[in-house]
Structures are given as C-alpha cells and as structure tokens.
Protein backbone atom coordinates (compact mmCIF):
# COMPACT_ATOMS: atom_id res chain seq x y z
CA UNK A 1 -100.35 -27.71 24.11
CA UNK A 2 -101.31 -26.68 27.18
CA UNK A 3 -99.26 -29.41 28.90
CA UNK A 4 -96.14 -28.17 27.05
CA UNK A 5 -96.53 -25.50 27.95
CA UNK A 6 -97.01 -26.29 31.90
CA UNK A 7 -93.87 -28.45 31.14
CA UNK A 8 -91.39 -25.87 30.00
CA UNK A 9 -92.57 -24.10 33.06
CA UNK A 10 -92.34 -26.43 35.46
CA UNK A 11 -88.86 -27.23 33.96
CA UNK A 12 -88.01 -23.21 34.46
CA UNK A 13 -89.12 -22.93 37.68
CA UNK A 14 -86.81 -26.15 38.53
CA UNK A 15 -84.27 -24.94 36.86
CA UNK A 16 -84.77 -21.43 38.83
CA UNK A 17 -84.98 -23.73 41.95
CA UNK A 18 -81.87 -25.27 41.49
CA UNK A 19 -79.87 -21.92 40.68
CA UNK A 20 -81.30 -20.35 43.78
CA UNK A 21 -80.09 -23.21 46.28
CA UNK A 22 -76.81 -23.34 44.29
CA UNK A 23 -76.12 -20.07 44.99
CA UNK A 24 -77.20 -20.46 48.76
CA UNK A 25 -75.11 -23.23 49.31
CA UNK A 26 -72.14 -21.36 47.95
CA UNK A 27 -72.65 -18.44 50.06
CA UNK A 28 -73.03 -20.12 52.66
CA UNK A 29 -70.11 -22.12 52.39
CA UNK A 30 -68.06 -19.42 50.75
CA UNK A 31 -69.46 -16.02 51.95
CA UNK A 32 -68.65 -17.91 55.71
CA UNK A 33 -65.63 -15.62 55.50
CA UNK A 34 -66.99 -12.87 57.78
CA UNK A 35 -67.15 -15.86 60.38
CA UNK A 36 -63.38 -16.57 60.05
CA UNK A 37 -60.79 -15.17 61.53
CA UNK A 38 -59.18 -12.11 59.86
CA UNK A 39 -55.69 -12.51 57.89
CA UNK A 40 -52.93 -10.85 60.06
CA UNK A 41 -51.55 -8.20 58.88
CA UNK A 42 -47.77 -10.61 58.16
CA UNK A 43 -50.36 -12.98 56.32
CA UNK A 44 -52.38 -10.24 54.23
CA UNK A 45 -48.68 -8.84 53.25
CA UNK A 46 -47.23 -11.90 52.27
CA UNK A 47 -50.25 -13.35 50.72
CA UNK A 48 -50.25 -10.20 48.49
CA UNK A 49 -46.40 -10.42 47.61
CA UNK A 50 -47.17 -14.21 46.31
CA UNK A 51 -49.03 -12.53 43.59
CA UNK A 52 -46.24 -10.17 42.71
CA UNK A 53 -42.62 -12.58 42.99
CA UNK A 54 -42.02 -13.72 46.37
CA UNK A 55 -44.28 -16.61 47.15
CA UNK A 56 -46.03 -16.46 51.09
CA UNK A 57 -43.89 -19.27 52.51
CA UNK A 58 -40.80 -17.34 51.46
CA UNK A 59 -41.69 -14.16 52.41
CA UNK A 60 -42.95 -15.41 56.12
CA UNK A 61 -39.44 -17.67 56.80
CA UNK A 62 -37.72 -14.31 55.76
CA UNK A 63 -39.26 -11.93 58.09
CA UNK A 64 -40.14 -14.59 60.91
CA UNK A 65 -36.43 -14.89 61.59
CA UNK A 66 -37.75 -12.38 63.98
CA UNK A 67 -40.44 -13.58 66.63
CA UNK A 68 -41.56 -9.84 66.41
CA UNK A 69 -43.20 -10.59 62.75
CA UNK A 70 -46.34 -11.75 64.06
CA UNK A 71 -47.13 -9.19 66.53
CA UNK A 72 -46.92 -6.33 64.18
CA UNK A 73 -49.81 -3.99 63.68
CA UNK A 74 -49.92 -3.04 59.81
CA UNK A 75 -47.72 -2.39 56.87
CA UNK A 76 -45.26 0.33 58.32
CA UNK A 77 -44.00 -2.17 60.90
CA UNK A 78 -43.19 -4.97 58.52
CA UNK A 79 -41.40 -2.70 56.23
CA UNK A 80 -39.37 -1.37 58.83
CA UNK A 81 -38.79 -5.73 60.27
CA UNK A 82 -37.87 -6.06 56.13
CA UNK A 83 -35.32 -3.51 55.87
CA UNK A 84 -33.86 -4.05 59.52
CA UNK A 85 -33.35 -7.52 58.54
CA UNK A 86 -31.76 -6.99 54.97
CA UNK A 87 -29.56 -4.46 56.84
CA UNK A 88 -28.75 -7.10 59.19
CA UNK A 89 -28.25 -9.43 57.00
CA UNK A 90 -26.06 -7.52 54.81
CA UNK A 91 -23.58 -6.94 58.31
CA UNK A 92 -23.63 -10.24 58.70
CA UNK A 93 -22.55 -11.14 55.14
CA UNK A 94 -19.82 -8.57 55.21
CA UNK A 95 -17.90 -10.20 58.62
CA UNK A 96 -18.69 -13.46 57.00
CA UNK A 97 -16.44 -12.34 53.47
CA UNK A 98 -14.06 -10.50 56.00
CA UNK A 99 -13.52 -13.56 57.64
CA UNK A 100 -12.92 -15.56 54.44
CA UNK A 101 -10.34 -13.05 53.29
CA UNK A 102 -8.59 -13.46 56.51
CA UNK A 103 -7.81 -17.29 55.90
CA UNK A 104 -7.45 -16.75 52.10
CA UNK A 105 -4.10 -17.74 50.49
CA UNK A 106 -3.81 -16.76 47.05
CA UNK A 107 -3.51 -13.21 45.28
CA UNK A 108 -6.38 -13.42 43.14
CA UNK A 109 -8.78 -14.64 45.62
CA UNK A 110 -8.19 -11.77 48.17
CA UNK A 111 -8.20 -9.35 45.24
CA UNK A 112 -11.81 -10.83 44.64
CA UNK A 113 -12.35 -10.61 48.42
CA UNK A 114 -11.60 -7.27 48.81
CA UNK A 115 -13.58 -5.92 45.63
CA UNK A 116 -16.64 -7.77 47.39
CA UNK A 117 -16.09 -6.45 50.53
CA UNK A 118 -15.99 -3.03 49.19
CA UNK A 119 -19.68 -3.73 47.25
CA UNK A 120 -21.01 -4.87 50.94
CA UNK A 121 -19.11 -1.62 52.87
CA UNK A 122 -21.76 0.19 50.58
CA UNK A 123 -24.81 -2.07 50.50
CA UNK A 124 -24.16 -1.92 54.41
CA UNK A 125 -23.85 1.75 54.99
CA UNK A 126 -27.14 2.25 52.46
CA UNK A 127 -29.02 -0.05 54.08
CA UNK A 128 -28.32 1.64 57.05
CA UNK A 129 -29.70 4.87 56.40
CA UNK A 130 -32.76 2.73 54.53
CA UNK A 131 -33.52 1.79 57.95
CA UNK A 132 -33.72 5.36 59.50
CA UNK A 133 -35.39 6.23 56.25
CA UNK A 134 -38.15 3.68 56.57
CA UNK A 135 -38.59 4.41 60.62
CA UNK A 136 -39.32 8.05 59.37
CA UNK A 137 -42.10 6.88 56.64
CA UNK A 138 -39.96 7.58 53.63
CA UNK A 139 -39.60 4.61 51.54
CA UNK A 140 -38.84 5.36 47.96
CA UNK A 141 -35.35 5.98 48.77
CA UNK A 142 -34.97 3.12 50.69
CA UNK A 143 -36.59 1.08 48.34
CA UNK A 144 -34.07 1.86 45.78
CA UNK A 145 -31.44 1.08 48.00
CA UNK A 146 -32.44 -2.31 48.28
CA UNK A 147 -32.66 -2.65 44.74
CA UNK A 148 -29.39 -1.86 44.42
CA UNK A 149 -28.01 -4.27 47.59
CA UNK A 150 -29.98 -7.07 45.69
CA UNK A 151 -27.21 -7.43 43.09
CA UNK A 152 -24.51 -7.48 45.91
CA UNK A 153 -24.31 -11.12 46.38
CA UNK A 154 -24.44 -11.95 42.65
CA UNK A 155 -21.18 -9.38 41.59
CA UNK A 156 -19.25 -11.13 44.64
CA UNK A 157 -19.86 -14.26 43.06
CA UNK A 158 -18.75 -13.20 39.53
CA UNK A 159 -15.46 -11.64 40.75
CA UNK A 160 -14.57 -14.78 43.19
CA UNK A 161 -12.93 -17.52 41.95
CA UNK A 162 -13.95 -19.92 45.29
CA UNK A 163 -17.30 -20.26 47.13
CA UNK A 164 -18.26 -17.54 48.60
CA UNK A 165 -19.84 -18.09 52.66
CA UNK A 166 -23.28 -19.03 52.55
CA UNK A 167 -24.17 -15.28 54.60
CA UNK A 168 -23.90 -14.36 50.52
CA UNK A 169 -27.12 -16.05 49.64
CA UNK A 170 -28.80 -15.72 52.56
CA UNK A 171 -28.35 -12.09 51.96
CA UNK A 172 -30.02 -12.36 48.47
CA UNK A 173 -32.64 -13.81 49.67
CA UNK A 174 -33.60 -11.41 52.21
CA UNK A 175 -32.74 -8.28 50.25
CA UNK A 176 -35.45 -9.66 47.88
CA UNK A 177 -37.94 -10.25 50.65
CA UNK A 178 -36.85 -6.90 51.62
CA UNK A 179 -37.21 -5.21 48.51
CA UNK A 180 -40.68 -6.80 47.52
CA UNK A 181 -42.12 -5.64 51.09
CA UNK A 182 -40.83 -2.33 50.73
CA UNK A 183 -42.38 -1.92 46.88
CA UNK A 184 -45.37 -3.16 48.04
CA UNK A 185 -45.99 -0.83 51.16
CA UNK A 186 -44.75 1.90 48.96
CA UNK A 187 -47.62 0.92 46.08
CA UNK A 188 -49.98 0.31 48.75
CA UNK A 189 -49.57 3.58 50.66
CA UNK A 190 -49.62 5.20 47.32
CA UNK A 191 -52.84 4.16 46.55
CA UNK A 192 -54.54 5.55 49.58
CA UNK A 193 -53.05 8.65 49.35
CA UNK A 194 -53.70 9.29 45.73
C-alpha cells in the first residue's frame, strides 16, 4: 500500500511539475509583451474598431490617406484626421456629381443629379461644422452628423438612373471609418469621465 500510495504522489507532484513549467513557458512566451513595442495609438484605435464593424486594415487605408495618421498622439487627433477626411471626402464627392451633371444629357438624369447634389450641399456643410466641432472636443454632435452623411452615397444611388462617380463610394467608405472613430472616441472618453 505504501507504494501506492508513494505512486499517486509521485504522479501528483509530476503532474504539479508539469503545470508549473507549462505555465512558465507561457508566460514567458506570452507575458513577453512588456518587452514589445507598444501599439500606436492609430494601431490601438483601429485594432479596437475591428471588434466593433470596421476591420483594422480598413480603418488604417482610410485614415492613412493622410501621412499625418501615424504621428498622432492619442484619440482626439485621430478623430479630428476621421472627420477632416469624411469632410473632405464628402467635397470631393460633391464636384465629382457636379461634374457629372455638367456632361449629363437627359432630363431625368440631371433631375437625379441635382436631388443628389442637394443631399451632398448638406452632408458637406454638416460635416463642416463636425470638423470645428470635433477640434473643440465636442463629438456627439458631430458624431451624429456623420451618421447622417453615411446614407448620402446610398440615396444618390437610388434616385440615379446611371453610375454614379466612384468619389460616391469612396465617400461611404470613409464616412463609415469616420463615424466608427468618432463613436468610439466618444465611448471611450465617456468611460473615463464617468
């Protein structure tokens, strides 16, 4: 019995060996993290957004169109590169439909043309004031009026009747980008002040 017994313990105190250099070997291998280099503050951002609806890759070709994006210092700065962009973006779109309606030829699709152009005079002018907003630390406002920009490209295409200039979707996409950043300073920020 007695060598059972010295058995069962001998196959504990192996089995208690084993845990113990399991676990060492995966903090040393995993818990190596203080070692590497920290997540910039674009990264940590984007990396967080990935969780939410805009995946990383997305959310760094959006705001990287500017060389600026990886020099900035925290959260405030990138919403304020999101929402210049999307503003951007949206001024671009708008000469872009201009310019379509100029060398359109039939009724309806200047009638479309104009109707669109009228949705980006807004999203324009909004997005605009967004982007003082944002400078000045207040983002609900301006995140709402990126919400509402979002939907811009999509009623242009449902009232024209031809392609619409590819500045259309590349709005979309950044007013997305844009909007998720600005949610997700505006949660964040939230959460350390509450």
């Amino acid at each position: 019995m007695a060598v059972g017994t010295s058995s069962s313990m001998l196959g504990g105190a192996l089995l208690l060996l084993l845990v113990v250099v399991l676990s060492s070997a995966t903090d040393f291998h995993d818990g190596s993290s203080s070692s590497a280099a920290p997540l910039s503050p674009l990264d940590d951002l984007c990396i967080s957004l990935g969780s939410q609806y805009v995946t990383p890759d997305v959310c760094v070709a959006a705001l990287c169109v500017d060389p600026s994006c990886r020099s900035t210092r925290g959260l405030p700065e990138l919403a304020a590169l999101a929402i210049r962009l999307t503003a951007a973006n949206a001024t671009v779109a708008k000469a872009s439909i201009e310019s379509s309606l100029a060398h359109a030829t039939d009724a309806e699709t200047k009638k479309a043309m104009r109707s669109c152009l009228q949705l980006y005079a807004g999203a324009v002018e909004a997005l605009q004031w967004a982007t003082w907003s944002v400078a000045a630390g207040q983002y609900r406002g301006a995140r709402e009026a990126v919400q509402a920009a979002v939907y811009v490209p999509s009623g242009c295409d449902g009232m024209a009747q031809v392609a619409l200039p590819r500045e259309n979707d590349d709005f979309f996409q950044m007013a997305f980008v844009g909007h998720a950043v600005l949610a997700w300073v505006q949660h964040s920020i939230d959460r350390l002040t509450n």
